[in-house]
N, C-alpha and C. Protein backbone atom coordinates (compact mmCIF):
# COMPACT_ATOMS: atom_id res chain seq x y z
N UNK A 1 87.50 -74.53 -158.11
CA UNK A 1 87.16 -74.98 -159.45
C UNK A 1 85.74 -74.54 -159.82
N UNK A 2 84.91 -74.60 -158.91
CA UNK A 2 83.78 -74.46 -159.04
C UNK A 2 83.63 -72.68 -159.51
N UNK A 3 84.15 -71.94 -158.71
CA UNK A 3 83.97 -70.74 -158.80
C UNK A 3 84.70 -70.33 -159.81
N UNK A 4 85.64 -70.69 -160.71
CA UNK A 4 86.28 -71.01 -162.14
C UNK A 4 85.21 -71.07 -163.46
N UNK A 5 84.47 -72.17 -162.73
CA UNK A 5 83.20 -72.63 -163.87
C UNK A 5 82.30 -71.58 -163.99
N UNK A 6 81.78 -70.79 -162.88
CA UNK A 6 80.88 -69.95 -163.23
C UNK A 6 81.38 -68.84 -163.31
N UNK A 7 82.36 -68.75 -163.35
CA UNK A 7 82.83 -67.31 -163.68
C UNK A 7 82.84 -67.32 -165.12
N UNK A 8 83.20 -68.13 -166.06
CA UNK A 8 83.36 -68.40 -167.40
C UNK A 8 82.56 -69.22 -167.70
N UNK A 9 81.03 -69.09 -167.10
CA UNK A 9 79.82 -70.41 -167.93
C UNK A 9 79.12 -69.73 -168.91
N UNK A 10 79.26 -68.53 -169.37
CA UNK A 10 78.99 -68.36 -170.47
C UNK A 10 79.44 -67.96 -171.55
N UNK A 11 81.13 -67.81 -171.79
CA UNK A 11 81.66 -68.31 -172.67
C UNK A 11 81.55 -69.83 -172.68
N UNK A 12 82.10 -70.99 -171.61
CA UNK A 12 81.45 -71.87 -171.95
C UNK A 12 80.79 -72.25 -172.57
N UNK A 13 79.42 -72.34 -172.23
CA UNK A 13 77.88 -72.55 -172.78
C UNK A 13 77.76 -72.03 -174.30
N UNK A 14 78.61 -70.50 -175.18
CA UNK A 14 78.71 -70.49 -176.02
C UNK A 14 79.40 -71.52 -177.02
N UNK A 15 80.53 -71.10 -176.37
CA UNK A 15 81.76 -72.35 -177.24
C UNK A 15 81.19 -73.70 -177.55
N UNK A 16 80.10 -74.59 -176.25
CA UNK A 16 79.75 -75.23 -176.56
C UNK A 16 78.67 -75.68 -177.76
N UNK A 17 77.96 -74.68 -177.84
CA UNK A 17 76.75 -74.42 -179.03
C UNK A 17 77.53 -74.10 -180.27
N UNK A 18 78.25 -73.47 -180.08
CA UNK A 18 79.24 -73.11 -181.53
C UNK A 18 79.59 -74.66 -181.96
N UNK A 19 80.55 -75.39 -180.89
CA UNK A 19 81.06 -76.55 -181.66
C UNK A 19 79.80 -77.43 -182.13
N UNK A 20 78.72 -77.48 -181.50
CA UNK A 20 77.48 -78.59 -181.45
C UNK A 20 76.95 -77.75 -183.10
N UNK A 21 76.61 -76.63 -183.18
CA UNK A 21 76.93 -76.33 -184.49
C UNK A 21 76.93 -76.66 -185.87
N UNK A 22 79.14 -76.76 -185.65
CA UNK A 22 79.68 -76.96 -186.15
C UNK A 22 79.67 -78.38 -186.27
N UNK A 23 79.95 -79.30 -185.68
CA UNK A 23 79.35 -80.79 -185.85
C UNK A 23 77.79 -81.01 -186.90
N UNK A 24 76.74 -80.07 -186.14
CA UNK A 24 75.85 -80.52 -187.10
C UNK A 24 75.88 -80.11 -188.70
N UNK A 25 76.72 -78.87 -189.12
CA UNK A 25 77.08 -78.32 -190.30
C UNK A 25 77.97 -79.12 -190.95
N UNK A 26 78.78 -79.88 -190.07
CA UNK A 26 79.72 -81.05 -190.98
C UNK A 26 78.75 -82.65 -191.17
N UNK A 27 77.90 -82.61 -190.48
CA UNK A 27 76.93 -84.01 -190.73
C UNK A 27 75.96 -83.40 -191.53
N UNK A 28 75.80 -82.52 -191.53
CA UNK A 28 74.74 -82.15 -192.49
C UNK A 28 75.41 -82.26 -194.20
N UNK A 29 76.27 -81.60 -193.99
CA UNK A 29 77.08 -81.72 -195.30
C UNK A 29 77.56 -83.33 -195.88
N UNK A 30 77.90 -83.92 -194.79
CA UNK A 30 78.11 -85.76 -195.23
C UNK A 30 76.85 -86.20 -195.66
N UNK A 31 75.57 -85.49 -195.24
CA UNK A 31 74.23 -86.37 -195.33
C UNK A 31 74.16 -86.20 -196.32
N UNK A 32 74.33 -84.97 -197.18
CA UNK A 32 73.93 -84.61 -198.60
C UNK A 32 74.45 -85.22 -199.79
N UNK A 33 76.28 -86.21 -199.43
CA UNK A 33 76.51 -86.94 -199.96
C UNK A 33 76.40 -88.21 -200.22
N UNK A 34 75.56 -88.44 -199.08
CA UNK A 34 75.58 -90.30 -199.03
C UNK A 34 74.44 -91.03 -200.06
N UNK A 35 73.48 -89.78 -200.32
CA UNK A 35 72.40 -90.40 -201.64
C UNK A 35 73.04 -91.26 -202.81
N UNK A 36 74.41 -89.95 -203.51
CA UNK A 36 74.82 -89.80 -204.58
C UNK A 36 75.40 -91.48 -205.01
N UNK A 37 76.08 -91.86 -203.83
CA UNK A 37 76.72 -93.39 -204.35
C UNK A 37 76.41 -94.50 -203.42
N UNK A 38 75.51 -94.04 -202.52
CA UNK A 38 75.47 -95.60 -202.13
C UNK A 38 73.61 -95.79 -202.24
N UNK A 39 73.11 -97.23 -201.75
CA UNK A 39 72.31 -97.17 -202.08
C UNK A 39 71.06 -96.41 -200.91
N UNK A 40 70.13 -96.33 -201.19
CA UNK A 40 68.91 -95.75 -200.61
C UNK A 40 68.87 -96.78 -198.78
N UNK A 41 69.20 -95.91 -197.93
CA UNK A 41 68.96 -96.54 -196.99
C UNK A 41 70.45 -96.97 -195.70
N UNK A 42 71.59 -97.07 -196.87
CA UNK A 42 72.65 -97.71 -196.21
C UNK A 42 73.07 -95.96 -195.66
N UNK A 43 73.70 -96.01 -194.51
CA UNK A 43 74.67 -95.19 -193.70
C UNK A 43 75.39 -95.41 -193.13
N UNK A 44 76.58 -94.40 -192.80
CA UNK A 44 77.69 -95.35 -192.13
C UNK A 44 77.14 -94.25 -190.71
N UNK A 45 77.61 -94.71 -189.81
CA UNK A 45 77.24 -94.21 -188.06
C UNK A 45 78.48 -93.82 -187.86
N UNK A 46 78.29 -92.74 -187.06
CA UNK A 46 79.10 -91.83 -186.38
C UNK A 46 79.34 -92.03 -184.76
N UNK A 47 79.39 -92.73 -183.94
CA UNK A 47 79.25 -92.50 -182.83
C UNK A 47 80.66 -91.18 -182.30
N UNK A 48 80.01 -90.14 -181.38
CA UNK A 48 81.17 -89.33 -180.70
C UNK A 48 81.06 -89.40 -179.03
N UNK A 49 81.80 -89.93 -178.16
CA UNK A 49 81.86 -89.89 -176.81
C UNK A 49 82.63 -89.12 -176.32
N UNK A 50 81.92 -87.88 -175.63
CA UNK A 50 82.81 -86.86 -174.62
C UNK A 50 82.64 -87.32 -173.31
N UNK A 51 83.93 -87.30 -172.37
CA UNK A 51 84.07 -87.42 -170.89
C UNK A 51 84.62 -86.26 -170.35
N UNK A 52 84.18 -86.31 -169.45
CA UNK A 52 84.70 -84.84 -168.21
C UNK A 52 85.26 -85.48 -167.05
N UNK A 53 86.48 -85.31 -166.52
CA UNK A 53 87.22 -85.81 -165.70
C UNK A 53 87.47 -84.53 -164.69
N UNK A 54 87.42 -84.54 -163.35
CA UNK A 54 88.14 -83.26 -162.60
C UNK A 54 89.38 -83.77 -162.35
């Protein structure tokens, strides 16, 4: 397994930055809406939890 992981840790390590990204390009885009209707201050929270299991 191990020798699996580093054979492909840098596609890995890409894919991972791509999605981290892409997450921040979709929160960025929610942030820009939350001025428009609610009031100054309120947000709703996002929590996301990833696990790694072997």
């Amino acid at each position: 397994m191990k020798a699996l992981f580093v054979r492909y840790l840098n596609e890995i390590v890409g894919l991972t930055i791509m999605a981290l990204m892409t997450v921040a390009l979709i929160a960025g885009q929610a942030d820009a809406n939350v001025g428009e209707g609610m009031a100054e201050g309120a947000r709703d929270v996002i929590e996301i939890r990833l696990t790694i299991e072997d």
